[in-house]
Structure formats: C-alpha cells, structure tokens
Protein backbone atom coordinates (compact mmCIF):
# COMPACT_ATOMS: atom_id res chain seq x y z
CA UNK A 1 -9.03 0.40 -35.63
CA UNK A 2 -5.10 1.64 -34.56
CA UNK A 3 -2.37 -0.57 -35.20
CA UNK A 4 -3.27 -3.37 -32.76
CA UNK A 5 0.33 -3.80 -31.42
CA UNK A 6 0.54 0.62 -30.94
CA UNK A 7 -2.45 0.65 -28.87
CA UNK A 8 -1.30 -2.37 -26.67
CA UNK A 9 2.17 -0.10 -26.17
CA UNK A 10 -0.21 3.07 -25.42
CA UNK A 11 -1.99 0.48 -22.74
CA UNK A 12 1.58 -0.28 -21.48
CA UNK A 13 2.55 3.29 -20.99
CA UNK A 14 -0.33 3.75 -18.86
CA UNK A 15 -0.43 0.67 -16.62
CA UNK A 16 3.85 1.73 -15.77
CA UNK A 17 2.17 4.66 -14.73
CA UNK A 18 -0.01 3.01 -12.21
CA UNK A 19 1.99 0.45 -10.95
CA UNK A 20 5.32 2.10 -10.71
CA UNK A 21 8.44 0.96 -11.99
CA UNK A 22 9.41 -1.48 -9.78
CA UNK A 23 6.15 -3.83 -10.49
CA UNK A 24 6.17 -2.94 -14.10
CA UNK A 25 9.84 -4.70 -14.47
CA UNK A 26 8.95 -7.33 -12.04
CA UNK A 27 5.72 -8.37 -14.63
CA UNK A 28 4.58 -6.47 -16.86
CA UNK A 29 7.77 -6.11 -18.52
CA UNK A 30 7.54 -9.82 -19.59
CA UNK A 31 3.68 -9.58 -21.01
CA UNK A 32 3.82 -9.01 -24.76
CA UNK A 33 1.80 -8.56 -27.29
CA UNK A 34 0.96 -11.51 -29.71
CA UNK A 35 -2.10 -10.89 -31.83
CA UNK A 36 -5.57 -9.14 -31.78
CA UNK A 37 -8.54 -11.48 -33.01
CA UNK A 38 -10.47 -8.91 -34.79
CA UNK A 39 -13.73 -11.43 -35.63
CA UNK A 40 -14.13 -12.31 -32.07
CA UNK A 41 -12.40 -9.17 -30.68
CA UNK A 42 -9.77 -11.00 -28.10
CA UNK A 43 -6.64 -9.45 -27.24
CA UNK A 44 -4.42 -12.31 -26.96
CA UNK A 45 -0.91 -11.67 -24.88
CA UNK A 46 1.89 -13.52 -24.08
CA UNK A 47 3.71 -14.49 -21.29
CA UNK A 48 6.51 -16.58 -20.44
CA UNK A 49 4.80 -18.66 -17.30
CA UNK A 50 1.66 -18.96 -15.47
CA UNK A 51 3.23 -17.30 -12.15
CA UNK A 52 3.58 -13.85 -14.29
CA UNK A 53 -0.13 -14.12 -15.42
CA UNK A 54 -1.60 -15.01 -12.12
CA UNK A 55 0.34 -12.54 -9.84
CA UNK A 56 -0.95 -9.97 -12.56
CA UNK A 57 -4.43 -11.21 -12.69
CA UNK A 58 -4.53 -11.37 -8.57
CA UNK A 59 -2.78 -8.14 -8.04
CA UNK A 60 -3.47 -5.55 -10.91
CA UNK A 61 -6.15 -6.75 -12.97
CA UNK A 62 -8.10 -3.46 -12.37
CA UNK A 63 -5.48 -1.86 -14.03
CA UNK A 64 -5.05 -3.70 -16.80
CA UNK A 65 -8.89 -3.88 -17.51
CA UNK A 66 -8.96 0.35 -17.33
CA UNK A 67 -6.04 0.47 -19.88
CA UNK A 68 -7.46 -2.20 -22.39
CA UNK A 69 -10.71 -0.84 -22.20
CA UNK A 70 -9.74 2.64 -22.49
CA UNK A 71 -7.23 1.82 -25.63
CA UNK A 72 -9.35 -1.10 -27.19
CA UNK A 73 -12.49 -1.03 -25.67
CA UNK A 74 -14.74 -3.72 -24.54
CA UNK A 75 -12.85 -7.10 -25.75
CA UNK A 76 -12.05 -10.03 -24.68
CA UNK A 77 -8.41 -10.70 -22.82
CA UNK A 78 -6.86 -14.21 -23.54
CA UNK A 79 -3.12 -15.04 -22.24
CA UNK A 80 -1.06 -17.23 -23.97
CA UNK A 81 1.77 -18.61 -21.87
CA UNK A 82 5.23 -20.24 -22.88
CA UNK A 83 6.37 -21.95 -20.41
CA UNK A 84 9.74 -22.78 -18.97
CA UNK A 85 10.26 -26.07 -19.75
CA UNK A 86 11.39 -27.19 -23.16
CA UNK A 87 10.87 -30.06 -25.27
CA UNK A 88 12.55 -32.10 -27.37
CA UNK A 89 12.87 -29.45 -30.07
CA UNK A 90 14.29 -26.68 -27.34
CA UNK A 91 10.70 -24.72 -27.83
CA UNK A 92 9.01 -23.55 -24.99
CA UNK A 93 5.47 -25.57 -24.49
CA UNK A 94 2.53 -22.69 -25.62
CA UNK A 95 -0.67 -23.22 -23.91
CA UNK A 96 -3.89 -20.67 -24.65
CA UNK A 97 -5.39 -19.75 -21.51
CA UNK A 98 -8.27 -17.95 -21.74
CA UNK A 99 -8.87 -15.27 -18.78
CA UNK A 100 -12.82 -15.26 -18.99
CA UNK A 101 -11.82 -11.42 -18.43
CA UNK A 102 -14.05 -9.36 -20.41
CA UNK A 103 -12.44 -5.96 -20.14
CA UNK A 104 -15.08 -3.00 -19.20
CA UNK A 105 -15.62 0.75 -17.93
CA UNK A 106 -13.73 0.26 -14.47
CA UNK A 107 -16.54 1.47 -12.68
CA UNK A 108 -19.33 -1.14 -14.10
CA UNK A 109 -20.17 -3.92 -11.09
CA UNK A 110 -20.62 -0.72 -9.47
CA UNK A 111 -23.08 0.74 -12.00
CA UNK A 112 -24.78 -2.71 -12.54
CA UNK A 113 -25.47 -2.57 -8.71
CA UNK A 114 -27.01 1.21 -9.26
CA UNK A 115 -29.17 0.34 -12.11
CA UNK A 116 -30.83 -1.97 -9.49
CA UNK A 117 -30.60 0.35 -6.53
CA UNK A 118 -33.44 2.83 -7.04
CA UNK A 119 -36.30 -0.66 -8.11
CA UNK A 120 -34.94 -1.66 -4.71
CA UNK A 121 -35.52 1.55 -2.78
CA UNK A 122 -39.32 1.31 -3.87
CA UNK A 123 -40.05 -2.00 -2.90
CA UNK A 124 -43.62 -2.57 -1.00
CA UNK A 125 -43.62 -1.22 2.57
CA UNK A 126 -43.21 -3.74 5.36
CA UNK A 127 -39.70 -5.11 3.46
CA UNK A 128 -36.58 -4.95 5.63
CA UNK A 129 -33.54 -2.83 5.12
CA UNK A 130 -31.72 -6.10 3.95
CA UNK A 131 -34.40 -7.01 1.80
CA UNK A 132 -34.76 -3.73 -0.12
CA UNK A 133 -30.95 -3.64 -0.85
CA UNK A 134 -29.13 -6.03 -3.71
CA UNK A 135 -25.79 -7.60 -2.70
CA UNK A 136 -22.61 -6.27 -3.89
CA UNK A 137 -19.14 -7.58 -3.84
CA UNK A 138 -16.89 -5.85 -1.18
CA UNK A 139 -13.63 -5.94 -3.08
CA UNK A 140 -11.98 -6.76 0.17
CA UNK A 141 -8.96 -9.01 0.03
CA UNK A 142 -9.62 -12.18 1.37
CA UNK A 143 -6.06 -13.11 2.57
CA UNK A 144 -5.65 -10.03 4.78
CA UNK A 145 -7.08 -10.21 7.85
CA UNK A 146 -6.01 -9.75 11.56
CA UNK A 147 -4.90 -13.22 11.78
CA UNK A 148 -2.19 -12.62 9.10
CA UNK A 149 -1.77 -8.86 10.67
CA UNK A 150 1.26 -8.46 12.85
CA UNK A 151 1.28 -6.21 15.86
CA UNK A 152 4.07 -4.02 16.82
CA UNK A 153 4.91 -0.46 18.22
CA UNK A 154 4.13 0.99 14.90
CA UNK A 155 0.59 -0.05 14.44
CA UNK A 156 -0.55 -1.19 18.09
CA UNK A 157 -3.49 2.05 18.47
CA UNK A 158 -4.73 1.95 14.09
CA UNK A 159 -4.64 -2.28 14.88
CA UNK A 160 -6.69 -2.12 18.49
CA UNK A 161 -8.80 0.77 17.24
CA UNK A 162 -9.80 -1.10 13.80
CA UNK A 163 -10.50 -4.25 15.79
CA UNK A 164 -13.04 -2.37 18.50
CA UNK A 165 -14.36 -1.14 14.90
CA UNK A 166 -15.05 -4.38 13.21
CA UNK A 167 -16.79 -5.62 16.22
CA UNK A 168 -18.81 -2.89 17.22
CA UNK A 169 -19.59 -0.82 13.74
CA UNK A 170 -22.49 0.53 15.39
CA UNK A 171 -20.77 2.13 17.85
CA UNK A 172 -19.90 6.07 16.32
CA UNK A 173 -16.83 6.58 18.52
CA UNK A 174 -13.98 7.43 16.15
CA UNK A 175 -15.62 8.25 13.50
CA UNK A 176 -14.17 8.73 10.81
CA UNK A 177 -11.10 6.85 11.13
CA UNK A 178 -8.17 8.40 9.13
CA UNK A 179 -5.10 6.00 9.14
CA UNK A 180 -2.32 7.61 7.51
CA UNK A 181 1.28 7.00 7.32
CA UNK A 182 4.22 6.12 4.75
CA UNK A 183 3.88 3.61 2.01
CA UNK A 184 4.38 -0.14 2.36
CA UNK A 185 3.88 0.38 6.17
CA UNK A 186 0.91 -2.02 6.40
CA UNK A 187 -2.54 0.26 5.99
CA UNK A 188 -4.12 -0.92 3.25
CA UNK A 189 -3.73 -4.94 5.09
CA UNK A 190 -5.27 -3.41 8.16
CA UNK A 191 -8.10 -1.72 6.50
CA UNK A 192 -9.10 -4.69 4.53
CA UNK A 193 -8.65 -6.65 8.06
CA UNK A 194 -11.21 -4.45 9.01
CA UNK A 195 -13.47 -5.19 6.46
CA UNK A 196 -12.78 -8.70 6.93
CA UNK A 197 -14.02 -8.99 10.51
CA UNK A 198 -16.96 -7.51 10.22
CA UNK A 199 -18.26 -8.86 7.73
CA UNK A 200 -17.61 -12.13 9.48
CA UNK A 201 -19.32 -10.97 11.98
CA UNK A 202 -21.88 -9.00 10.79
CA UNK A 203 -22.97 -10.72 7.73
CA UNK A 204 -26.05 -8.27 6.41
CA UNK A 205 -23.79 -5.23 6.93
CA UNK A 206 -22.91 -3.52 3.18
CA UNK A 207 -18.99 -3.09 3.55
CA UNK A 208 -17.07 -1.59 0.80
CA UNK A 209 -13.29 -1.11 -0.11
CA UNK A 210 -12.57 0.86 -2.80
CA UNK A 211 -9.40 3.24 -3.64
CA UNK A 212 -9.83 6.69 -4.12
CA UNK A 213 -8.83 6.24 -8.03
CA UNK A 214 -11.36 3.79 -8.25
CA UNK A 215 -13.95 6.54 -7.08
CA UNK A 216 -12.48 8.82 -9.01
CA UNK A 217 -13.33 6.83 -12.07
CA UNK A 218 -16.34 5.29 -11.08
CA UNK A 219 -17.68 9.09 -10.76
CA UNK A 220 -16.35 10.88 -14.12
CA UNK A 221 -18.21 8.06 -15.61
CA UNK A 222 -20.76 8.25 -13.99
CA UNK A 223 -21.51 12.42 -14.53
CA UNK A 224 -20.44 11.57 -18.27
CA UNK A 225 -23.77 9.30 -18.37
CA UNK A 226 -26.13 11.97 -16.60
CA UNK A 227 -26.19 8.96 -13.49
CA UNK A 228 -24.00 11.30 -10.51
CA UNK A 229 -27.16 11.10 -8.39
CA UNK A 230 -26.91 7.57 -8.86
CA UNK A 231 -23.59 6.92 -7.92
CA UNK A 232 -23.84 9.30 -5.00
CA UNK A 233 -27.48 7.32 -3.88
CA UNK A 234 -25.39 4.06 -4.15
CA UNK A 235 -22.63 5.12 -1.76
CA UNK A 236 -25.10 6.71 0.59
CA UNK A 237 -26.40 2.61 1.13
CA UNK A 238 -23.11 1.86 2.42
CA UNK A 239 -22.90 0.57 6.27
CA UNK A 240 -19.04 1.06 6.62
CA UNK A 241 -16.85 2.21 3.54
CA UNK A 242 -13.02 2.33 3.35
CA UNK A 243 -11.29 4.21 0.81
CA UNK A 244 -7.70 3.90 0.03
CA UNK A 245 -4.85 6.57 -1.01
CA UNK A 246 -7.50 9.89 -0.66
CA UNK A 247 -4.52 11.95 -0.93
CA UNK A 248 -5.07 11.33 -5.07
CA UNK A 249 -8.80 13.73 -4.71
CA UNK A 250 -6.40 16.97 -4.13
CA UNK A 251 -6.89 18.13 -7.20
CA UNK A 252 -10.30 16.49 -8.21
CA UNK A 253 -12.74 19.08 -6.95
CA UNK A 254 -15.91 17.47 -8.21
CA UNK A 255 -15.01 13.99 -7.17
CA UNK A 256 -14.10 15.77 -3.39
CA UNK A 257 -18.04 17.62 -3.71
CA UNK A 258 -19.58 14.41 -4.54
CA UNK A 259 -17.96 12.67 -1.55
CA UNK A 260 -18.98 15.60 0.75
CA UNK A 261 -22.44 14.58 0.32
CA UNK A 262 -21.69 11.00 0.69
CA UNK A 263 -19.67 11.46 3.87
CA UNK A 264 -22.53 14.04 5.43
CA UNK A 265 -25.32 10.94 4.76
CA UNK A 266 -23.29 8.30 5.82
CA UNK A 267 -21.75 10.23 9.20
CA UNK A 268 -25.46 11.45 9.89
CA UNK A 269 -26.68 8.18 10.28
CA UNK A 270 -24.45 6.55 12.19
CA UNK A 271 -22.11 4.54 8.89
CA UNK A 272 -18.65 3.56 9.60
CA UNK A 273 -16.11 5.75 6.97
CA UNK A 274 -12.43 4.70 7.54
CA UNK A 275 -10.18 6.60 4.80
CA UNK A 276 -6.41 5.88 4.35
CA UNK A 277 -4.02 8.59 3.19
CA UNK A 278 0.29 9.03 3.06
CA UNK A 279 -0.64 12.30 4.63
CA UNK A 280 -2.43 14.13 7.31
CA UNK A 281 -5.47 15.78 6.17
CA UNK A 282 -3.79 18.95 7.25
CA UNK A 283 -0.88 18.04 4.90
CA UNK A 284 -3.03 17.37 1.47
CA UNK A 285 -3.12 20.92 0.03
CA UNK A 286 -5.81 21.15 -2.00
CA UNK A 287 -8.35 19.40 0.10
CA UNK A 288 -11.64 21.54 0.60
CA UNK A 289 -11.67 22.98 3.97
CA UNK A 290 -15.51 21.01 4.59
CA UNK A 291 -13.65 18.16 3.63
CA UNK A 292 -10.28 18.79 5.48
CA UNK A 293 -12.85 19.20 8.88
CA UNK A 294 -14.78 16.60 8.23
CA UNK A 295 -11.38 13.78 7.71
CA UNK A 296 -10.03 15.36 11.12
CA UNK A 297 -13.03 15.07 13.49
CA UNK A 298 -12.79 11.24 14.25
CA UNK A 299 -9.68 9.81 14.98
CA UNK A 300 -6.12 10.26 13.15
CA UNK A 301 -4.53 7.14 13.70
CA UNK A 302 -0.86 6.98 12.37
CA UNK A 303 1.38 4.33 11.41
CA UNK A 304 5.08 4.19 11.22
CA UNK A 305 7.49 2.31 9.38
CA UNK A 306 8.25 -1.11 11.04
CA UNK A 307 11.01 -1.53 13.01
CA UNK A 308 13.52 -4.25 13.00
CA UNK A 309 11.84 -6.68 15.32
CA UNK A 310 8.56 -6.11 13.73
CA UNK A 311 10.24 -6.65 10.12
CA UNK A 312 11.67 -9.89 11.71
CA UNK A 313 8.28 -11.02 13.09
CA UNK A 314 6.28 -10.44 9.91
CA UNK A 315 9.24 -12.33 7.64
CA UNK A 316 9.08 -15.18 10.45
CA UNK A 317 5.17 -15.66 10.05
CA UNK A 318 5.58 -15.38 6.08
CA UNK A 319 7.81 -18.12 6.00
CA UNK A 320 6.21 -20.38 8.03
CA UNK A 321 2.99 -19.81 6.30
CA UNK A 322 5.20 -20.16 3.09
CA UNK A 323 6.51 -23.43 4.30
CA UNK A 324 10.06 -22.19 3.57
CA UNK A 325 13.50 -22.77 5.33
CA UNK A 326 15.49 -19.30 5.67
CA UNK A 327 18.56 -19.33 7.81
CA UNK A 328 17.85 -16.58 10.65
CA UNK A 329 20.70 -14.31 9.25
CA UNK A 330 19.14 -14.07 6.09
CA UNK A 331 15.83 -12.57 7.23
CA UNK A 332 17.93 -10.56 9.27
CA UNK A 333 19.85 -9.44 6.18
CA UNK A 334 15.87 -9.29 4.67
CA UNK A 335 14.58 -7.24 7.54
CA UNK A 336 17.58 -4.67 7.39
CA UNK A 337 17.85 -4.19 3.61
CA UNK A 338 13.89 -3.37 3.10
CA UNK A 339 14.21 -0.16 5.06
CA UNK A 340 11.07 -1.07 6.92
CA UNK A 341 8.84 -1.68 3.97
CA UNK A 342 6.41 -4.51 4.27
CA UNK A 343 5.49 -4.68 0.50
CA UNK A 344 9.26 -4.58 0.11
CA UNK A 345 9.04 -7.66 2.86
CA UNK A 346 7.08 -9.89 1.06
CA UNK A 347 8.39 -8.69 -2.56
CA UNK A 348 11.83 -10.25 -1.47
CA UNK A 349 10.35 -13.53 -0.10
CA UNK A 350 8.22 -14.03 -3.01
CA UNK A 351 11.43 -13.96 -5.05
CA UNK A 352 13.44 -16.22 -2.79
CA UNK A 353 10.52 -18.64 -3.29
CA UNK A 354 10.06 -18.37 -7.12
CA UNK A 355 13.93 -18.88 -7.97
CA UNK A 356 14.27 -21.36 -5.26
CA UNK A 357 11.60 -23.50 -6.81
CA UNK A 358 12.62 -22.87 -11.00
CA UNK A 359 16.48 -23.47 -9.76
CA UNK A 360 16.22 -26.05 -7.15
CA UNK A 361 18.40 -24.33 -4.80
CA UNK A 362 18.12 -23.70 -1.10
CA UNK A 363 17.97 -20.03 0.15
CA UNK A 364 21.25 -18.68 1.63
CA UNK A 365 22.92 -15.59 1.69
CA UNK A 366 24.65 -15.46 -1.76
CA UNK A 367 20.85 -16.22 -3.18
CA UNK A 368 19.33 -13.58 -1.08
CA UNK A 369 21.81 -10.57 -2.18
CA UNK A 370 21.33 -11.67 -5.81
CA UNK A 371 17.56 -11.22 -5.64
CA UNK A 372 17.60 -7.71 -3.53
CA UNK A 373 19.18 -6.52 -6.39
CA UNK A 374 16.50 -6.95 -8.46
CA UNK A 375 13.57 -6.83 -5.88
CA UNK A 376 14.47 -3.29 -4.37
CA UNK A 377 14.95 -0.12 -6.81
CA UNK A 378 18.52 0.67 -6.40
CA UNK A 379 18.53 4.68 -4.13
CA UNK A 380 21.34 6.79 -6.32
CA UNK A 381 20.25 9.82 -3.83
CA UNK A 382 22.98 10.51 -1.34
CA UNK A 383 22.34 10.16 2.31
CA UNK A 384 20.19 12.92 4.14
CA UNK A 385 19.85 14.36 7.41
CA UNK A 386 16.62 13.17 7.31
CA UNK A 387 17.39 9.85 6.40
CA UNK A 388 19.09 10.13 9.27
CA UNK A 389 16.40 10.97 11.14
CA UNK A 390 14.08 8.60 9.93
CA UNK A 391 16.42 5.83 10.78
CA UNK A 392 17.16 6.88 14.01
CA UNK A 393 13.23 7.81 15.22
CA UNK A 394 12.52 4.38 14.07
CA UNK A 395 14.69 2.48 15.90
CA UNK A 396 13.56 4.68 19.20
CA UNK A 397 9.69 4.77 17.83
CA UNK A 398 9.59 8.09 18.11
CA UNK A 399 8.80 11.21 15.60
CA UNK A 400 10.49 12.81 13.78
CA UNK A 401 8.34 16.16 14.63
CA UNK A 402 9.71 15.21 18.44
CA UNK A 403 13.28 15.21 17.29
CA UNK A 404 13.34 18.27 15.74
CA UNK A 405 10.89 19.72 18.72
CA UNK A 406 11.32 21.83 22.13
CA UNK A 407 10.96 18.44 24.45
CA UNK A 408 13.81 17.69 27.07
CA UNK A 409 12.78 14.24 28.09
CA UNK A 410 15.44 11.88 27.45
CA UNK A 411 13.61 9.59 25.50
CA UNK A 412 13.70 12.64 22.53
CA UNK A 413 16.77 14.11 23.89
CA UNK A 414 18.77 10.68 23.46
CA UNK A 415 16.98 10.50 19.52
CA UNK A 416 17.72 14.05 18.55
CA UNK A 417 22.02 13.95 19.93
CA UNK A 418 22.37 10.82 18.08
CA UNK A 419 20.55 12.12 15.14
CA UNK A 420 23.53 14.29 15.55
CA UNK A 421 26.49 12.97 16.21
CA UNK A 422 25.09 10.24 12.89
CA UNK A 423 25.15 13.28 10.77
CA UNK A 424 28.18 14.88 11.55
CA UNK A 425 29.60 10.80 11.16
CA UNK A 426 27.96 10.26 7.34
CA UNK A 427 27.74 13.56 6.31
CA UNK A 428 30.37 15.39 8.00
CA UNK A 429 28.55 18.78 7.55
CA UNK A 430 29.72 22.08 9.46
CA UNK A 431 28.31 21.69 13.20
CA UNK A 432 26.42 25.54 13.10
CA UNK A 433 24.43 23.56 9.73
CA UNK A 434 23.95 20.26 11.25
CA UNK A 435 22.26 22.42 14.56
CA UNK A 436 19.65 24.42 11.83
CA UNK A 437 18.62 21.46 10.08
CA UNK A 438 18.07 19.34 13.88
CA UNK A 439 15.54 22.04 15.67
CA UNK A 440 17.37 24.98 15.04
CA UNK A 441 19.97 24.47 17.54
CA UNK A 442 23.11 26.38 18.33
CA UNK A 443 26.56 24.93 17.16
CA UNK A 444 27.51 24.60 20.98
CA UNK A 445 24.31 22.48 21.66
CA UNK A 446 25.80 20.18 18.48
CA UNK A 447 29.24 19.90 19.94
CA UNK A 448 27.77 19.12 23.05
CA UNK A 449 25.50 16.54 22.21
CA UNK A 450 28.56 14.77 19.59
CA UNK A 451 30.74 14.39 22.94
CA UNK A 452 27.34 13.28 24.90
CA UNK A 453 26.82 10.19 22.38
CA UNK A 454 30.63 9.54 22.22
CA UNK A 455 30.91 8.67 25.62
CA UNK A 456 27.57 6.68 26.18
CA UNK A 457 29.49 4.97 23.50
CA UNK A 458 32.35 4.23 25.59
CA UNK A 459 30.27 3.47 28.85
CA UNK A 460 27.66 1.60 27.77
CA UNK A 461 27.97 -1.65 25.83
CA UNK A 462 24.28 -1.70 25.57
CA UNK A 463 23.81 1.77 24.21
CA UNK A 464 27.17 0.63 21.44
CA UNK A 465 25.41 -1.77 20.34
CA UNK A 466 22.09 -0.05 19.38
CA UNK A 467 24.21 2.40 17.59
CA UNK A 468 26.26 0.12 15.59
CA UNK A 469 22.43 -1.27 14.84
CA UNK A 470 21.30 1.16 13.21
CA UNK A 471 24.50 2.07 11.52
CA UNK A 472 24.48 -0.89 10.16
CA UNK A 473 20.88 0.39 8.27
CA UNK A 474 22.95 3.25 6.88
CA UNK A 475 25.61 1.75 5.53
CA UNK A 476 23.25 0.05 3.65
CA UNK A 477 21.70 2.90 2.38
CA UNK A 478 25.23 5.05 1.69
CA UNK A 479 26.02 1.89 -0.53
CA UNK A 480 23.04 1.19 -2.57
C-alpha cells in the first residue's frame, strides 16, 4: 500500500474540497494522522478533544467515509483524542476511542436496501404495499424540525407550503416543490422539517433525504456494478423524496437521465419530490430542458436571506435552547456581523459556547469580536453596487430583480433611490454609472433620487434611522 500518512493527506485534500475552507480550519485542520494498523486495517487519527471528533462525526462523517474509502479503502476508523487537560507531567491525557465506523462505498445502506428490493417486489399476492417494501433509514436530521424552524418574511410561503406538505403528502398540489435561494438561508432545516413531520405523522410513508452528490455517487457506482436499474427501481419506491443542492447535476448528464425516469414514476403516481437548489431552474445552465420543465411545473418557492429581526429571533431561541446568557447587544452585534447567514448564526454561538466553557468566562462584547474573527472568513473584496443592493432589498424584503425593474410603487421606488444615494455614499462612482448599473437609469433620475433620500433624511426621524441601520451593515462589510 501508499505511504499511509500520503494517502491520509490525499484524503485531506479532498474532504477541504467538500467542506470549504471555513469548516476545514474550524476541524479538520486539528485531525491528524497518527498511525495505520496494517494487521487489523484501522486508520487511527488524532485529535486534540472529543468536541472536534463529535462535531465531525455528527456533521461530515459522509465525507470523511467517501475520502477514506476512496484513498484506503474499506478499513476501520479509530480516533484517538488528547485532551485538554494535563497531568502532573504537563502531557495531555490520550484516550483510544474507537468510532465503530467502518468506512464503505458512500452509496452502500442504499445498495444493501436494493439487493433486498426486487425479493420484496415478488412477494405472494395478497401482501400490502408496506409489507412488500424493507425499511430504510431516511437520513433526515432529527434536530430540525418546525419546532426549532423560525418564521419570518423570508421564508413565511416555502415554511406554510412545506407544512400543508407534511400533513397532506397525498395531496399533488405543488408538486414538485423547488425551494431555492442563497446559502445558509435556512433550506436544507426546512426540508428536513418536512421530512420530519411526516413521518411523524405518517409513519408507513418511505421518506428520503439525500443530496444531490450523494445521488450522484450512489449512481456512478451503481452503473460501475451493472445495478442502474436497481438504483433507479429503488428510488421509484419512494413516497416523498427531497434532494439537496441539485444545482451540482449541471454537468452530470447521466445522473440528470437517470433522475428523469425517477421523477416521471414518482410524479405519475402521485409521490411527493421537493428539490432544493441556490438557483432557479431557469438559472442552472446545463440542466436538460425535460428536466428544466419538469423542476418548474410545481411550485418555485424562494427564500431570502434573513433579515435583522429574524437573525435576532433565531439567535434568541438558540440561546435559550443553549441555556446561555448573551447580553442583547451582543446578539445584536451577532445578528449584524453574519450578513444574514443562519449557518453563520449558529457557527458564532457554537463558538461563544465552546470558549466560554474551556475558559470559564462569561460572553461579552470583547469575547464576541475575538471569536467573529475566526468564525466568519474575513471578505478582502471591496464593496459592490450589488452589495449594496442586497443589503438594502433585505432590509425592505424586497428583490433585487424589483430594484433594478420598471415598477413605480413606492415600496420599490423608496429601495431602488436609496440603493442610490448608498452607492454614490460608499462608492462615490460617477452618477451617469451609478444610473446603468441601478435599471439603466438616466444620470438626472440619479441626481434626483440622491436629493429625494437626503431630505426624507432630514424630515423623517423614522426613515434616518432605518438608513443609519443598514449603514451600519456596510460599514461592517467596507471594514472586514
């Protein structure tokens, strides 16, 4: 075999891939590589605390398991942590935990469950749907559900839609549902909240979660091993299935003709398909155009960034489920800083909590701007116009299509002169450039709307203060 320690930094390279950079510093960074037990094939890594290993195991263990088993093969995966506290010799305490994680093809529970499927599907006649079909695991996250799912502007018609879904599957109406929107803006907790309810509800029904790389995998390896009709018979047993981040089959043709066939079975008889996306389907070039038709006939639910409030709200219930004590201007600070990110949200407060417990200190302020630091990737990119934008459209939950639109209602026209008289404040571009870039207005129209926004300014304390608000949000951003 390769140098043990070469693959494990080949495994490494890949998982920073997946995860990004931000949750590659925040753990994996710390996982190295101690030996490889060649008799009883374990991988055995090391990390400096159990919090590292579980928030890896609970979080990304798919990922690891396709990089080890793609680099080593099938092993075993044993974690040997060093903890924090010393003793009496100023050594770290070593403790071998052993992850009862045998690493495997990514795609195998759902294999196993096809190499049962078609013995099932032949059963006597006179056996029940339910009784034909073996149980699988629904890979749904247990902890997100509508209970822990806060409602705002943003995600009031995906949330209200989802719920009518959960409780009445059967029921075709908006189907499919297509939720897209940015990232860290809440979809993939109200899909799995979804999935959730029903299932609480409707305990026989055959729900599924499963993101679109997951698929992706699970099929390659499944036309590798001459078992596609397999896979595709598998799916087609499905009573409601949600897949995540579809935007990633643009390029995979054969992966987007195998789901065509899975979508036409499941649609045709009545099966719930929910699909999540960063994009419109109209938006993800490279989508087949049977595909592209079929994603747009049901319902296109978006969902925004949250705004402040919202922020606020979710940071509120996350402490108090937490158990924590934050001063209210520091998850106003929170709620400002993480540019309407939820992930970004809880990211922070997970922090607070970790170095609050190792440290033994409460959580103010100077704590607070020491972890955002390290919580949220630093932005070197100057301010944009359609930063600017973005900022503004989310403060007045409104799009940013609208903005730059034809519309002469004051609830866009109000958006759009601020949008504005903001860039001509940060940017300080020339007025005829600032008018192209906002809905191809003239330079008079720019002037115009600069002097309009100046004195609401001046005559309305209400209107001041929303403006310093979200001034407030770039400044932030010019700085960072």
């Amino acid at each position: 075999m390769k140098d043990s320690k070469a693959l494990w930094q080949s495994c490494q390279k890949y998982i920073s891939t997946q995860v990004g950079q931000e949750e590659y510093s925040r753990l994996f960074s710390y996982v190295e590589f101690e030996t490889f037990k060649v008799a009883t094939t374990t991988l055995v890594l090391r990390v400096p605390s159990n919090y590292i290993c579980e928030e890896i195991e609970s979080k990304y263990i798919d990922v690891l398991r396709v990089a080890i088993y793609n680099t080593f093969g099938k092993i075993r995966l044993d974690w040997n942590i060093q903890l924090v506290e010393s003793n009496n010799n100023g050594k770290g305490t070593e403790v071998l935990v052993e992850s009862n994680d045998e690493t495997k093809a990514p795609d195998q529970s759902i294999l196993a469950a096809m190499e049962n499927l078609e013995q099932a599907l032949t059963q006597a006649p006179g056996t029940t749907r339910s009784d034909k079909l073996p149980p699988i695991d629904s890979q749904l996250n247990p902890s997100q559900t509508f209970r822990t799912f806060i409602e705002g502007a943003s995600n009031k018609l995906s949330r209200s839609v989802g719920l009518s879904i959960a409780e009445h599957p059967n029921n075709t109406q908006f189907n499919p549902m297509f939720i897209y929107g940015p990232s860290g803006c809440g979809k993939t907790h109200l899909v799995n909240a979804i999935g959730n309810h029903c299932k609480k509800i409707y305990t026989d029904k055959r729900v599924l979660y499963v993101s679109a790389r997951t698929f992706q995998l699970q099929f390659t390896n499944s036309f590798r091993t001459g078992q596609s009709n397999d896979f595709i018979a598998f799916y087609q047993t499905i009573d409601m299935l949600i897949i995540d981040d579809v935007q990633e089959w643009v390029t995979a043709t054969k992966t987007q003709d195998a789901f065509f066939h899975i979508f036409n079975h499941l649609f045709k008889n009545g099966k719930r398909i929910i699909l999540v996306s960063d994009r419109t389907p109209a938006e993800m070039e490279g989508l087949s155009k049977r595909l592209l038709t079929r994603f747009s006939c049901g319902l296109l639910a978006e969902m925004m960034k949250p705004n402040k409030q919202l922020c606020i709200d979710i940071l509120n219930k996350k402490i108090a489920r937490d158990g924590l004590v934050v001063p209210q201007e520091v998850v106003e600070y929170i709620a400002k800083i993480a540019d309407g990110s939820i992930r970004e949200l809880e990211g922070i407060i997970n922090s607070l909590m970790a170095y609050s417990v190792v440290y033994s200190c409460n959580i103010d302020m100077n704590l607070v701007e020491r972890v955002v630091k390290r919580a949220i990737k630093t932005d070197n990119n100057p301010l944009t116009v359609d930063d600017i934008i973005e900022h503004v459209c989310r403060h007045y939950e409104v799009t940013p299509n609208l903005v730059k639109g034809k519309s002469r209602k004051r609830e866009i026209v109000i958006p759009r002169q601020l949008s504005m008289y903001l860039t001509k404040k940060y940017i300080n571009l020339p007025v005829s450039r600032i008018g192209k870039l906002i809905g191809s207005r003239d330079h008079s129209t720019v002037l115009h709307s600069i002097s309009t926004i100046e004195q609401m300014i001046n005559n309305d304390k209400s209107f001041a203060k929303e403006v310093k608000e979200i001034e407030k949000v770039l400044d932030v951003k010019k700085k960072r």
